[in-house]
N, C-alpha and C. Protein backbone atom coordinates (compact mmCIF):
# COMPACT_ATOMS: atom_id res chain seq x y z
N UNK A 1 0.84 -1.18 0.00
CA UNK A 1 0.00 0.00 0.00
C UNK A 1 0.88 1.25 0.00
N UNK A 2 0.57 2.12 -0.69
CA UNK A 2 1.21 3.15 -0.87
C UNK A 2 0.29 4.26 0.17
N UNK A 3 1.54 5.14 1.23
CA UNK A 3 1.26 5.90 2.15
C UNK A 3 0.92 7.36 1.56
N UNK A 4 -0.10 8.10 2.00
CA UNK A 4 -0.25 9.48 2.12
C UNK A 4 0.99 10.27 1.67
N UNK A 5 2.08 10.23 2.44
CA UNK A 5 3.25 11.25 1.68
C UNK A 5 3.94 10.36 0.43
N UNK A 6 4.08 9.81 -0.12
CA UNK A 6 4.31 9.21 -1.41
C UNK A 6 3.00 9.75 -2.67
N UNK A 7 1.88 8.92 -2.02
CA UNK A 7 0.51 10.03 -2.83
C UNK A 7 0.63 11.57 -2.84
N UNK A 8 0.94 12.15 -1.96
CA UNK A 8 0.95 13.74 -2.08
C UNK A 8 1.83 13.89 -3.32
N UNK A 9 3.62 13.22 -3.00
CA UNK A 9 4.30 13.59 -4.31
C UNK A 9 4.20 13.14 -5.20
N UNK A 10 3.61 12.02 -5.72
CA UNK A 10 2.91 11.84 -6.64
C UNK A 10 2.37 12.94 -7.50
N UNK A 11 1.46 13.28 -6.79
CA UNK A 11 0.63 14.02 -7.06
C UNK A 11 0.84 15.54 -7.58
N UNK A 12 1.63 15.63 -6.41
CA UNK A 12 2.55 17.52 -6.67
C UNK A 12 3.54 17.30 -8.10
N UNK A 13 4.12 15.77 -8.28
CA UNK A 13 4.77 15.95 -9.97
C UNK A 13 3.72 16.00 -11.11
N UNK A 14 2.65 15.36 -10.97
CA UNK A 14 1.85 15.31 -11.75
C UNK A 14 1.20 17.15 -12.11
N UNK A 15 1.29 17.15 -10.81
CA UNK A 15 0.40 19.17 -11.16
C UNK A 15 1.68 19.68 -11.83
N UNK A 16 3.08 19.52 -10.98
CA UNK A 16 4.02 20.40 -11.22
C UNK A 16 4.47 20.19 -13.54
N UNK A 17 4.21 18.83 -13.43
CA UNK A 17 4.45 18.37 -15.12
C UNK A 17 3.41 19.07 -15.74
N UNK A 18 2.10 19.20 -15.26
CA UNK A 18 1.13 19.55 -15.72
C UNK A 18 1.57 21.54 -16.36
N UNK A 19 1.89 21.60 -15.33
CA UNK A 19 2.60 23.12 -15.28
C UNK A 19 3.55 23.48 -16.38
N UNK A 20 4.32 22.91 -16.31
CA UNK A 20 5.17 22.92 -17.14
C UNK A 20 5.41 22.61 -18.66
N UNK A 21 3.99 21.70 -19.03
CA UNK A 21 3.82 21.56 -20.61
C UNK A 21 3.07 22.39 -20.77
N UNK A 22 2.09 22.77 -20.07
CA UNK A 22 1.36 23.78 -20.25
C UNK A 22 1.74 25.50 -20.52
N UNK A 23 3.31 25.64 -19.98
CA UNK A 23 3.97 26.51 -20.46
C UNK A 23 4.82 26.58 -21.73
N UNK A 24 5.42 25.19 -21.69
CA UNK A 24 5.71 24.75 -23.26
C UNK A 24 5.30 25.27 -24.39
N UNK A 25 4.02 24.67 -24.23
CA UNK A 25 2.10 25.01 -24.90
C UNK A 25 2.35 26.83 -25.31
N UNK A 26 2.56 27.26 -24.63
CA UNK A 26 1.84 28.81 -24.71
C UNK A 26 3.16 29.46 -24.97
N UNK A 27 4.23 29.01 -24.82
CA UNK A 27 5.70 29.72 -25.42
C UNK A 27 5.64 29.20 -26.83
N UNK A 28 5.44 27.84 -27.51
CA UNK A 28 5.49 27.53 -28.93
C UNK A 28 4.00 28.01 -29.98
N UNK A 29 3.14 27.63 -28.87
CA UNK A 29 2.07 27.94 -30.18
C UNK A 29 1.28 29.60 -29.77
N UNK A 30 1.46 30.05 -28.63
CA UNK A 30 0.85 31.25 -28.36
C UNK A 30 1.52 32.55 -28.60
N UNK A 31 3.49 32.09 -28.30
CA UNK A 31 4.18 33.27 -28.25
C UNK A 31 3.97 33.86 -26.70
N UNK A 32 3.55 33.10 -25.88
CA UNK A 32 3.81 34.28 -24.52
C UNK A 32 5.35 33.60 -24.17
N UNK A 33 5.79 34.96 -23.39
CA UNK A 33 7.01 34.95 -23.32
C UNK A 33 7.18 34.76 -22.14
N UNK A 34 6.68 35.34 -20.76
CA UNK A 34 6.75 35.34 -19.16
C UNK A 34 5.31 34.88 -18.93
N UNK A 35 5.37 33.73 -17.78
CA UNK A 35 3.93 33.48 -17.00
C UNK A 35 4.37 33.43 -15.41
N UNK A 36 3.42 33.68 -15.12
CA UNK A 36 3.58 33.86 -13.37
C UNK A 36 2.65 32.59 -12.98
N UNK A 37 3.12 31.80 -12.20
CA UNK A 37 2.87 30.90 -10.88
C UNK A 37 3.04 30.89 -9.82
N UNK A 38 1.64 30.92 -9.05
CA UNK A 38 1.58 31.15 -7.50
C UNK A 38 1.86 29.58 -6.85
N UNK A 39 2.60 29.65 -5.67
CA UNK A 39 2.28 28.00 -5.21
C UNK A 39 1.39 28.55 -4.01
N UNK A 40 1.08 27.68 -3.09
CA UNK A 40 0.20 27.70 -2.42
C UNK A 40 -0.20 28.75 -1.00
N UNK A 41 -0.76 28.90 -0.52
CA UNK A 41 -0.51 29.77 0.85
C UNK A 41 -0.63 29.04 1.92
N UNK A 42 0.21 29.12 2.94
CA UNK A 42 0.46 28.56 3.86
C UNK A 42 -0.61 27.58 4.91
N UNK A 43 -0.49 26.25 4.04
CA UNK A 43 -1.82 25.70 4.49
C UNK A 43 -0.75 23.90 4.94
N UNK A 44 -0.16 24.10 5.08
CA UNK A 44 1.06 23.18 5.90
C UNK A 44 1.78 22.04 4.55
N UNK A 45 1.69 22.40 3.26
CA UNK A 45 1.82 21.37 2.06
C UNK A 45 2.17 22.21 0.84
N UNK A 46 3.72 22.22 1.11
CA UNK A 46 4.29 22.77 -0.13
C UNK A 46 4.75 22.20 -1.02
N UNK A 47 4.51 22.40 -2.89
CA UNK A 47 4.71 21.44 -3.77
C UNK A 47 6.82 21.80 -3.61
N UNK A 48 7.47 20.59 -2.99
CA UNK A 48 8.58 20.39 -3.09
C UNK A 48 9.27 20.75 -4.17
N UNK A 49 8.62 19.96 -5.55
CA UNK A 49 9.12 19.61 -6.79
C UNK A 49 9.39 21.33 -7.17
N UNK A 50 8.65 22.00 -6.50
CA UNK A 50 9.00 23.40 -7.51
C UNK A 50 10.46 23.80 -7.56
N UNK A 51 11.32 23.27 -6.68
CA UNK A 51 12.60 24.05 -7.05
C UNK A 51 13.46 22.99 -7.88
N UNK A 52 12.75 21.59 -8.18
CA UNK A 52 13.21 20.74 -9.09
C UNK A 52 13.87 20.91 -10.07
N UNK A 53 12.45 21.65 -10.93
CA UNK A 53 12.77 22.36 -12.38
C UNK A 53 13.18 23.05 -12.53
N UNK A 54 13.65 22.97 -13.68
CA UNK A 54 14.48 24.83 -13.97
C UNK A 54 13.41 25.49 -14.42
N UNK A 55 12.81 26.15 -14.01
CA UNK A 55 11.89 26.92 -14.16
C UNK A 55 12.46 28.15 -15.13
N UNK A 56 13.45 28.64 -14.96
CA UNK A 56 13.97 29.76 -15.85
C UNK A 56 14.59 29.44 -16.93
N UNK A 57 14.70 28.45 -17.49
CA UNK A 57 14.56 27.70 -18.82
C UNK A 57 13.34 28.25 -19.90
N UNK A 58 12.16 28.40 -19.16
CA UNK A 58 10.89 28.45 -19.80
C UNK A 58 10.54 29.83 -19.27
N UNK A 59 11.11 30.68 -18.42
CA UNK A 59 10.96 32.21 -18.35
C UNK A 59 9.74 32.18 -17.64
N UNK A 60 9.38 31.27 -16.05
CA UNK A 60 8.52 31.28 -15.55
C UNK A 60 8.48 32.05 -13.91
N UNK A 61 7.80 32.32 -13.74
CA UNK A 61 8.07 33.33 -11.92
C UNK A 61 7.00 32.37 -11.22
N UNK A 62 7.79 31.71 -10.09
CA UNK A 62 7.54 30.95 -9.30
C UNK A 62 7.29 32.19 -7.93
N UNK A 63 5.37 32.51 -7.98
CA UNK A 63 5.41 33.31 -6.64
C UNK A 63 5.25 32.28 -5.46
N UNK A 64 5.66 32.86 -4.65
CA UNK A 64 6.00 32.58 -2.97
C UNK A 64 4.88 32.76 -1.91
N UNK A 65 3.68 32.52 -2.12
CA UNK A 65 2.46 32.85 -1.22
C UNK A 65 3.08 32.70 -0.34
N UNK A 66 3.25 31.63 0.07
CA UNK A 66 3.42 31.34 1.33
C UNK A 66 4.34 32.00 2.24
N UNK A 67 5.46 32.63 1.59
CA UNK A 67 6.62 33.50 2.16
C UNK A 67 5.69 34.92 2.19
N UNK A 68 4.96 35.46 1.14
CA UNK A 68 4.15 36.22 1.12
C UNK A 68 3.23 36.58 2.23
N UNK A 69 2.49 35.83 2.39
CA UNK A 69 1.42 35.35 3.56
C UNK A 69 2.56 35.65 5.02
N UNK A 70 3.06 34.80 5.18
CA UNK A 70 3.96 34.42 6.12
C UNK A 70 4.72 36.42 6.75
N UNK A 71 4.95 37.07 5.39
CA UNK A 71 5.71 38.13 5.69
C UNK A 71 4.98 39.18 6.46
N UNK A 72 3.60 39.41 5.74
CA UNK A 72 2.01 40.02 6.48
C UNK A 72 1.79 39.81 6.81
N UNK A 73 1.54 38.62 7.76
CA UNK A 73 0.27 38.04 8.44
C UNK A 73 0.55 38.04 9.74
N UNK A 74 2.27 37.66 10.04
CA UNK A 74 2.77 38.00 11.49
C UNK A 74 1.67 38.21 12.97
N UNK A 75 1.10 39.05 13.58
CA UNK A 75 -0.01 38.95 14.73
C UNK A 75 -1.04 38.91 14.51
N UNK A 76 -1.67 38.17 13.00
CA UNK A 76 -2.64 39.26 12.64
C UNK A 76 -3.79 37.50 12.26
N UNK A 77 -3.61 36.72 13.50
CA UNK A 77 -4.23 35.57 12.60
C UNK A 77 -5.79 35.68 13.65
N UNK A 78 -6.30 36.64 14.01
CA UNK A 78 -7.44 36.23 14.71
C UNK A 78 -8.67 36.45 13.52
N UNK A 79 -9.85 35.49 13.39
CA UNK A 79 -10.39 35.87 12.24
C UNK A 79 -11.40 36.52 12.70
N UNK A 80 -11.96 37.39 11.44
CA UNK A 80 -12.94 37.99 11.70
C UNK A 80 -14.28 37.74 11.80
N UNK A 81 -14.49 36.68 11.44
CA UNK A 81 -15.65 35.54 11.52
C UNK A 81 -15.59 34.28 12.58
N UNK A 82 -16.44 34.03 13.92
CA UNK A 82 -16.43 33.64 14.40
C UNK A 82 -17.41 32.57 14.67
N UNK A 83 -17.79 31.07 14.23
CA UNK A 83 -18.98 30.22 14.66
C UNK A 83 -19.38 30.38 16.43
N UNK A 84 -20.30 30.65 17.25
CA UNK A 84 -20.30 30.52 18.75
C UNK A 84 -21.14 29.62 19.00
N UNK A 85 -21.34 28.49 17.99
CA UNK A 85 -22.39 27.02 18.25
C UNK A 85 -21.99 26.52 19.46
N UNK A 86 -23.06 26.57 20.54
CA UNK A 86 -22.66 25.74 21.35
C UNK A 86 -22.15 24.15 21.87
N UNK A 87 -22.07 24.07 20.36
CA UNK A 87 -22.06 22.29 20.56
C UNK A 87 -20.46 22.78 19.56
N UNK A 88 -19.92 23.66 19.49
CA UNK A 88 -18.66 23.84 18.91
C UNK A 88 -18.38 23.61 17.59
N UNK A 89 -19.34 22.96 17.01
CA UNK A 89 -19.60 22.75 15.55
C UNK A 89 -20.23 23.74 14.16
N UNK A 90 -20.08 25.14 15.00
CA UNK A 90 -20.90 26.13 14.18
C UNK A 90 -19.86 26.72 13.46
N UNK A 91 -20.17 27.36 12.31
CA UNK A 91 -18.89 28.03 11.52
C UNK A 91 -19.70 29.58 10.93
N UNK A 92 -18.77 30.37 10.22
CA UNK A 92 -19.03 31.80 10.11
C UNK A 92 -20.34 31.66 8.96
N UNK A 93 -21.58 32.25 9.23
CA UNK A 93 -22.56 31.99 8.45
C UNK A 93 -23.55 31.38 9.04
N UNK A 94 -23.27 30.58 9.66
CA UNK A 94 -24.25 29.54 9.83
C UNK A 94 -25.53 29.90 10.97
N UNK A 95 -26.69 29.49 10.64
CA UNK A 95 -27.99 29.99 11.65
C UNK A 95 -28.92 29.11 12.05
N UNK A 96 -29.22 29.20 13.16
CA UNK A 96 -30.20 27.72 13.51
C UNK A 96 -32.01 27.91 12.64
N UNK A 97 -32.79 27.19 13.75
CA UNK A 97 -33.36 26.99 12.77
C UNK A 97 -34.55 27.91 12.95
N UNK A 98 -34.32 29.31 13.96
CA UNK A 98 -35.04 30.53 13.97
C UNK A 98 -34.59 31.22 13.02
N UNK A 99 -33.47 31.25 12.19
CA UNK A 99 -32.70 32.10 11.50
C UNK A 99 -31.64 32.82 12.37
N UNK A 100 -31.66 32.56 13.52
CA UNK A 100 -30.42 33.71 14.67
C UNK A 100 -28.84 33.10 14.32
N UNK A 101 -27.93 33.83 14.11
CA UNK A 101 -26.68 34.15 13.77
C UNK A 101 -26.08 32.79 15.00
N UNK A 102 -25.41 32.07 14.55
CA UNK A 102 -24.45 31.11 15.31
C UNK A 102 -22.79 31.75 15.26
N UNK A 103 -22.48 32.92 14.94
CA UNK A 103 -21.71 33.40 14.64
C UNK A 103 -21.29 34.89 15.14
N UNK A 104 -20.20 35.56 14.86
CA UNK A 104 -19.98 36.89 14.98
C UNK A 104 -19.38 37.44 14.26
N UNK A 105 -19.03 38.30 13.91
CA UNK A 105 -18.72 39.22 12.85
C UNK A 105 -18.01 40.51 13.71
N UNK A 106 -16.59 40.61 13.21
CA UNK A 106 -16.36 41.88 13.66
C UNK A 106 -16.50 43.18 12.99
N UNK A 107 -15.97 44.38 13.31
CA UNK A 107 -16.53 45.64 13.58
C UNK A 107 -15.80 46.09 11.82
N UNK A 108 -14.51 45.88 11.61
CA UNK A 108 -14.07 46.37 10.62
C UNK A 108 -12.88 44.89 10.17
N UNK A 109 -13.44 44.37 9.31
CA UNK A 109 -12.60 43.12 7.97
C UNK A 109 -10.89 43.73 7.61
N UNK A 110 -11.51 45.23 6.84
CA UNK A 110 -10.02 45.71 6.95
C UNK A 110 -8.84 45.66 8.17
N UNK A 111 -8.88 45.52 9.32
CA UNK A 111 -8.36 45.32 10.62
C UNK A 111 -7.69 43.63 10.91
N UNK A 112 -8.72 43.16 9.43
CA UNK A 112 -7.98 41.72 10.16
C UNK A 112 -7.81 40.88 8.70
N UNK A 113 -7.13 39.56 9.38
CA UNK A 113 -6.27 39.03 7.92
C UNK A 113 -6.93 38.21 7.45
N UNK A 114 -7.31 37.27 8.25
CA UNK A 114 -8.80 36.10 7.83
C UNK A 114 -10.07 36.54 8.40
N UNK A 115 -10.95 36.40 7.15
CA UNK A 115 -12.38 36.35 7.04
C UNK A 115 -12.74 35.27 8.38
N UNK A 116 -12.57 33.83 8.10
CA UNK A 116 -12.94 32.97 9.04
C UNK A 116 -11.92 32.25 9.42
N UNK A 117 -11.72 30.89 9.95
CA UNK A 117 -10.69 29.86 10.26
C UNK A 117 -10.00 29.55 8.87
N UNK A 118 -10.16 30.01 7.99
CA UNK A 118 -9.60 29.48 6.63
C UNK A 118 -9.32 30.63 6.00
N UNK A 119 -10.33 31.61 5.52
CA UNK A 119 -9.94 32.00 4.24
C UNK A 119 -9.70 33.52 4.55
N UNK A 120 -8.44 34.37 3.58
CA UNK A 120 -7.84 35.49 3.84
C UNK A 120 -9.17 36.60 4.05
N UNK A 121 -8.83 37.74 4.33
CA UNK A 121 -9.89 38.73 3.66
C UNK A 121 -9.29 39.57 2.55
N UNK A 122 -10.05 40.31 2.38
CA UNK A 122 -9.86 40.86 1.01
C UNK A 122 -8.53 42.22 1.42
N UNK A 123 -8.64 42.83 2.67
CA UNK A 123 -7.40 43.01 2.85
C UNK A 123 -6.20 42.38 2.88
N UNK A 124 -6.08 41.15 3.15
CA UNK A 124 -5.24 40.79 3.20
C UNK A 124 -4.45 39.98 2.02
N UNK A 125 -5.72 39.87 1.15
CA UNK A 125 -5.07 39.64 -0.37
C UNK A 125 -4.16 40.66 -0.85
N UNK A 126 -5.04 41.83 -0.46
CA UNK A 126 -4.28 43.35 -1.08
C UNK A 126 -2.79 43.40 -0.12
N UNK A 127 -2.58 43.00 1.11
CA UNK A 127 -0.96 43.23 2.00
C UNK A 127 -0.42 42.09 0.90
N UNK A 128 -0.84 41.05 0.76
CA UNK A 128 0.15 40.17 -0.21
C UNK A 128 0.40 40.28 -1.77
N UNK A 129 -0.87 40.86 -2.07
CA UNK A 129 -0.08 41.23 -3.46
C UNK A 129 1.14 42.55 -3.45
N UNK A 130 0.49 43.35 -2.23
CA UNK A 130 1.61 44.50 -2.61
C UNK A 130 2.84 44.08 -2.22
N UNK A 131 3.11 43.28 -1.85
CA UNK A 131 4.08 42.62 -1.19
C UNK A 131 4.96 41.94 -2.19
N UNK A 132 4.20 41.25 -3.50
CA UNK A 132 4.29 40.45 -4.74
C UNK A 132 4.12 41.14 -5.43
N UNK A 133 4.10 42.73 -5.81
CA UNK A 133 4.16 43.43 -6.64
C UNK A 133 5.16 43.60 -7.28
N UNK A 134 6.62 44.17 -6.55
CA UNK A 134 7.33 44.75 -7.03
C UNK A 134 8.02 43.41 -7.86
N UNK A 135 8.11 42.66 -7.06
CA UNK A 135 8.71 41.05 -7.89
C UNK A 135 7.95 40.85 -9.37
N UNK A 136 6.86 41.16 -9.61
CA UNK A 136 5.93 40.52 -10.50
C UNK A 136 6.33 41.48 -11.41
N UNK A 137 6.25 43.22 -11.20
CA UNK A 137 6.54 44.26 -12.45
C UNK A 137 8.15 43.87 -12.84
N UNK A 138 9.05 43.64 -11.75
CA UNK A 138 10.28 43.64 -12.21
C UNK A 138 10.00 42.78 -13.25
N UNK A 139 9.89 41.43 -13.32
CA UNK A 139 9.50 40.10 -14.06
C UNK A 139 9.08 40.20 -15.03
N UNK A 140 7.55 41.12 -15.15
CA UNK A 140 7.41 41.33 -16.64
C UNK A 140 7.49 42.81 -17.23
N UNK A 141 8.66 43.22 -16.28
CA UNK A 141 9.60 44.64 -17.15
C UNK A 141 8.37 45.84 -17.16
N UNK A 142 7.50 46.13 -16.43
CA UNK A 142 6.36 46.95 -16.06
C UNK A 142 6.41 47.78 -14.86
């Protein structure tokens, strides 16, 4: 039987190959010259294989979410969406079966980095792209 971390890399060559003909693809028959690739944001599973390839063979920008994320996000992980189900099973949204809020919501989103237990807010997309800006114009000479 093949274990969980063998399947993951499996898996991460298969996306990462996938990636990579697919740039092939669009340098021979499209003419693009630079493409940008994000890997993941810091969700504990980074595709290894990315520093495998030579990526600058094919004139590709390997972004860094996760270093990204990681550089902004520093004190800032309380979310702004809160489930208060008393059975601990409630999540941001969710309402019983009066319609009353199982949840909380804070005062201002801009103030904080995650929406809920998972996902960024929309500020905090904006601290990481500006963050991935200057890398990205250098890259495609803009």
């Amino acid at each position: 039987m093949i274990d969980d971390g063998m399947q993951m890399r499996a898996l991460v060559g298969q996306v990462t190959d996938a990636i990579v003909e697919s740039v092939k693809e669009l340098e021979g028959s499209q003419g693009v010259s630079k493409v940008v690739v994000n890997s993941l944001p810091p969700i504990g599973c980074q595709p290894f294989r990315a520093s495998v390839y030579n990526y600058a063979h094919y004139d590709v920008m390997l972004l860094d979410i996760h270093a990204a994320f990681a550089d902004v996000a520093r004190d800032r992980y309380s979310p702004c969406c809160v489930g208060t189900s008393i059975t601990g099973d409630g999540y941001c949204g969710q309402v019983d079966g009066n319609g009353n809020a199982l949840y909380t919501l804070c005062t201002d989103p801009a103030n904080y980095f995650y929406w809920d237990y998972l996902h960024p807010t929309q500020a905090a997309w904006e601290a990481v792209m500006d963050n991935l800006q200057p890398d990205i114009q250098d890259f495609l000479g803009i």
